[in-house]
Protein backbone atom coordinates (compact mmCIF):
# COMPACT_ATOMS: atom_id res chain seq x y z
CA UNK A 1 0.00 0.00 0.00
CA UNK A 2 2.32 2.60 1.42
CA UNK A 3 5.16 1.33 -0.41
CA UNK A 4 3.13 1.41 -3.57
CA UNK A 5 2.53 4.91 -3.39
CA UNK A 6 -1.01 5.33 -2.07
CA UNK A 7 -1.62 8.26 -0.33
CA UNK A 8 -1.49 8.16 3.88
CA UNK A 9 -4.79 9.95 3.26
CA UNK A 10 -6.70 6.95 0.92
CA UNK A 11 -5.64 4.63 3.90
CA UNK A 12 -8.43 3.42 6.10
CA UNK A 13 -7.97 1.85 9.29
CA UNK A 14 -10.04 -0.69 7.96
CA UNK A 15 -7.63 -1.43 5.10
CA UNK A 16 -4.97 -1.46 6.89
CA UNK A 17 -6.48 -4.00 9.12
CA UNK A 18 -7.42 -6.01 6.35
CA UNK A 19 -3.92 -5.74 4.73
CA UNK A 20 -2.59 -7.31 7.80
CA UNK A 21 -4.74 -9.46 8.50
CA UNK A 22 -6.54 -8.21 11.83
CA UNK A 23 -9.31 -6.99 12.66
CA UNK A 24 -9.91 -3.14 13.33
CA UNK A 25 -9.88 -3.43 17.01
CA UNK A 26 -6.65 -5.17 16.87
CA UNK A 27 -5.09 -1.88 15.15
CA UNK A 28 -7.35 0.74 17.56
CA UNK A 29 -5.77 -1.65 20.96
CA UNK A 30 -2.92 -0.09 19.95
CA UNK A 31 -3.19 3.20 18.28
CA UNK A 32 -5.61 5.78 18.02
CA UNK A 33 -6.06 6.61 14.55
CA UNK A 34 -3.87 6.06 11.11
CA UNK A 35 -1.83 9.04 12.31
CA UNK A 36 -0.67 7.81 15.29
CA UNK A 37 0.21 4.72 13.25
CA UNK A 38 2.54 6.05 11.03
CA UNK A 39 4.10 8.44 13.94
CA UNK A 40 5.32 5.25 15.50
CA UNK A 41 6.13 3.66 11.87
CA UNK A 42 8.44 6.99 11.48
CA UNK A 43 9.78 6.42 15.17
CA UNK A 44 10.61 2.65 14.75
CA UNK A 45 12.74 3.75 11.85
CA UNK A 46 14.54 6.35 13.45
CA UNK A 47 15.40 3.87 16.22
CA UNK A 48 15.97 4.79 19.72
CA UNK A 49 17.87 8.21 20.33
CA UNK A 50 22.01 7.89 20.33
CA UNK A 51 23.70 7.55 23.71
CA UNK A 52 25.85 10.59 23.56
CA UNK A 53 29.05 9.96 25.20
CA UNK A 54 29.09 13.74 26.87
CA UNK A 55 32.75 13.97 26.77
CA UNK A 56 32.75 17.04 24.08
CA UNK A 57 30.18 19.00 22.89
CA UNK A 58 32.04 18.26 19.28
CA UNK A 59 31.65 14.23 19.99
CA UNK A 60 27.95 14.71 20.72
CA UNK A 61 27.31 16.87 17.74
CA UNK A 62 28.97 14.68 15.60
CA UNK A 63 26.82 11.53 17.27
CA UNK A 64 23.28 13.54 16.81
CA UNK A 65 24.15 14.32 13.36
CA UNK A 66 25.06 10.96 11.99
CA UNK A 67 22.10 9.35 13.52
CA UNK A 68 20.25 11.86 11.13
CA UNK A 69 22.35 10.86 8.52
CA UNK A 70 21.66 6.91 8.72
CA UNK A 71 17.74 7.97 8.92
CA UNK A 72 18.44 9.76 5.48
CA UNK A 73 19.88 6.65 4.04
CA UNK A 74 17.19 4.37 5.49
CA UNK A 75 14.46 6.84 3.88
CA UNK A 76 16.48 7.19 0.47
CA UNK A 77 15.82 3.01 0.56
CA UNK A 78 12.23 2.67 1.56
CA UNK A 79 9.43 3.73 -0.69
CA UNK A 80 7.41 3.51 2.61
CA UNK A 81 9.46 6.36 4.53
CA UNK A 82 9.84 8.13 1.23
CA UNK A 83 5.88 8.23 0.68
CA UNK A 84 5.28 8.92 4.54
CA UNK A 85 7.42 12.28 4.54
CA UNK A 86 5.94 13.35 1.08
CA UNK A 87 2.69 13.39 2.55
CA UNK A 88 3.48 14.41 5.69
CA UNK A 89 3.06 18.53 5.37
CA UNK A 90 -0.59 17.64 3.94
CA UNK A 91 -1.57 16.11 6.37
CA UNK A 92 -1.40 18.51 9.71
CA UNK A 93 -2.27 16.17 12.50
CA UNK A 94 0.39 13.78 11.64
CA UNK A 95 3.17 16.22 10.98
CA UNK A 96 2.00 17.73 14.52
CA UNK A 97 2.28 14.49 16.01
CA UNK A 98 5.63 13.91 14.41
CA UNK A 99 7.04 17.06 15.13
CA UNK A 100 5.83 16.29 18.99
CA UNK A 101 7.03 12.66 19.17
CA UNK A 102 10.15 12.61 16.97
CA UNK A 103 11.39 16.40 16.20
CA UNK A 104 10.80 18.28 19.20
CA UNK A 105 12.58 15.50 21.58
CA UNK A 106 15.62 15.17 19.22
CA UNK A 107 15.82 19.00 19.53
CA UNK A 108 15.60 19.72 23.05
CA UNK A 109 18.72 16.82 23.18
CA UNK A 110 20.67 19.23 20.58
CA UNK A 111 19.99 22.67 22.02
CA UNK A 112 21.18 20.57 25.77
CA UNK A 113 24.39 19.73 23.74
CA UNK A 114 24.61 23.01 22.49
CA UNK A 115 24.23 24.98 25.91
CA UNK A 116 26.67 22.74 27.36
CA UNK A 117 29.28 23.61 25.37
CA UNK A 118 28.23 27.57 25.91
CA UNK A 119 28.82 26.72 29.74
CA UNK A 120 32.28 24.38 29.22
CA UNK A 121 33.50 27.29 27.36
CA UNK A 122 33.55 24.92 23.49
CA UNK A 123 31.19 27.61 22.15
CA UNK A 124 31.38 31.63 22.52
CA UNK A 125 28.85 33.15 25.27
CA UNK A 126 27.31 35.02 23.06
CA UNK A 127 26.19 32.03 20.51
CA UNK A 128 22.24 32.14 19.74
CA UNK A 129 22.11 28.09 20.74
CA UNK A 130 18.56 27.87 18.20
CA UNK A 131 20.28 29.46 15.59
CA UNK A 132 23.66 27.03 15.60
CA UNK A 133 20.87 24.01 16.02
CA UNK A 134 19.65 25.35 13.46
CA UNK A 135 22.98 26.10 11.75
CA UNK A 136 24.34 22.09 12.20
CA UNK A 137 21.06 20.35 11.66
CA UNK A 138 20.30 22.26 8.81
CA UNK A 139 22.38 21.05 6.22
CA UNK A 140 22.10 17.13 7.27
CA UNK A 141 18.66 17.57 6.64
CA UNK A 142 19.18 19.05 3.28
CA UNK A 143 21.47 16.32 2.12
CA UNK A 144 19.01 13.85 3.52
CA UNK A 145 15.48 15.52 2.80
CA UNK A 146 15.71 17.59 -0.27
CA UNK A 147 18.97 17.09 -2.36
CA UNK A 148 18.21 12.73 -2.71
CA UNK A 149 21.21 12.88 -5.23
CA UNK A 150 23.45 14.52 -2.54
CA UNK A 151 26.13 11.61 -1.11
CA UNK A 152 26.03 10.47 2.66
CA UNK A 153 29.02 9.68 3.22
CA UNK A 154 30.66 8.21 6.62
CA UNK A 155 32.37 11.63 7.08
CA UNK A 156 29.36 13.46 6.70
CA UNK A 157 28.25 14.52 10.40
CA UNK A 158 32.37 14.97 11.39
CA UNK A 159 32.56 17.77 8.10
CA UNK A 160 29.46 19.46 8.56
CA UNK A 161 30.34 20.10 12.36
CA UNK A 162 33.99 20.85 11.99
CA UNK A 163 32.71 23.59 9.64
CA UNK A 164 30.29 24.90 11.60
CA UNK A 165 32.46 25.05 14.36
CA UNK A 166 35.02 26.79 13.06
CA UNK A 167 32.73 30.01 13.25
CA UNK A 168 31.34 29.58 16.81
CA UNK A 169 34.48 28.54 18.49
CA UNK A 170 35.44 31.13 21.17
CA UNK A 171 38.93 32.81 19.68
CA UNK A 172 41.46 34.05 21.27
């Protein structure tokens, strides 16, 4: 179904019961409604947050970033992923729920990262800590989400960070 293409919002509860081979009340034990479904279809792929080591601010950057790196390669190969975040911005209450469930959490990790290394001294006191998430994240997600021809490479996370770095450092 997904896989194929059909739109999250053709998909019936009762369909996707039927696909499976359960009954509707097997899927609604277990999740609300279609988008609550797919949020934890989304989740599953993403896997469980990385265990940041918490030595350096750099080490943990590089750790957050690479995890959104392997979710960009797992999405480049699955037609299912691929079709979910295509639809996604159409359909609010599941990009809510995503953005609640998967975004938001992996954000408030970041920006923790990120004032850490204000407070260790890594990064200048006067950094604006959304902006530099915004700053590292940023072009992961590009390479991942809109340029699909753009390599991922093992080095990825490590370059991007190094780079971004280099302009928030304190100097002196």
């Amino acid at each position: 179904m997904i896989e194929d293409g059909v739109p999250l919002a053709d998909l019936s509860i009762e369909r996707i019961a039927r696909t499976a081979g359960v009954g509707k009340a097997t899927i609604y034990r277990r999740w609300s409604g279609k988008e609550e479904l797919f949020v934890d279809i989304l989740r599953g792929v993403d896997g469980p947050p990385p265990e940041l080591a918490g030595e350096s601010m750099r080490g943990d950057l590089v750790t957050l970033l690479d995890h959104l790196r392997r979710r960009g390669v797992n999405m480049r190969s699955s037609a299912l992923l691929h079709n979910v975040f295509a639809q996604m911005k159409s359909l609010p209450k599941l990009w809510e729920a995503y953005h609640a469930t998967v975004i938001e959490p992996q954000r408030r990790v970041t920006l923790g990262v990120l004032r850490r290394g204000v407070e260790n001294g890594e990064l200048r006191a006067d950094v604006d800590i959304v902006l530099a998430n915004d700053l590292f994240v940023g072009p992961m997600l590009v390479r991942t989400v809109l340029r699909s021809d753009a390599p991922l490479d093992e080095g990825l996370a490590e370059r991007i960070v190094d780079s971004v770095l280099a302009g928030l450092r304190p100097t002196g």
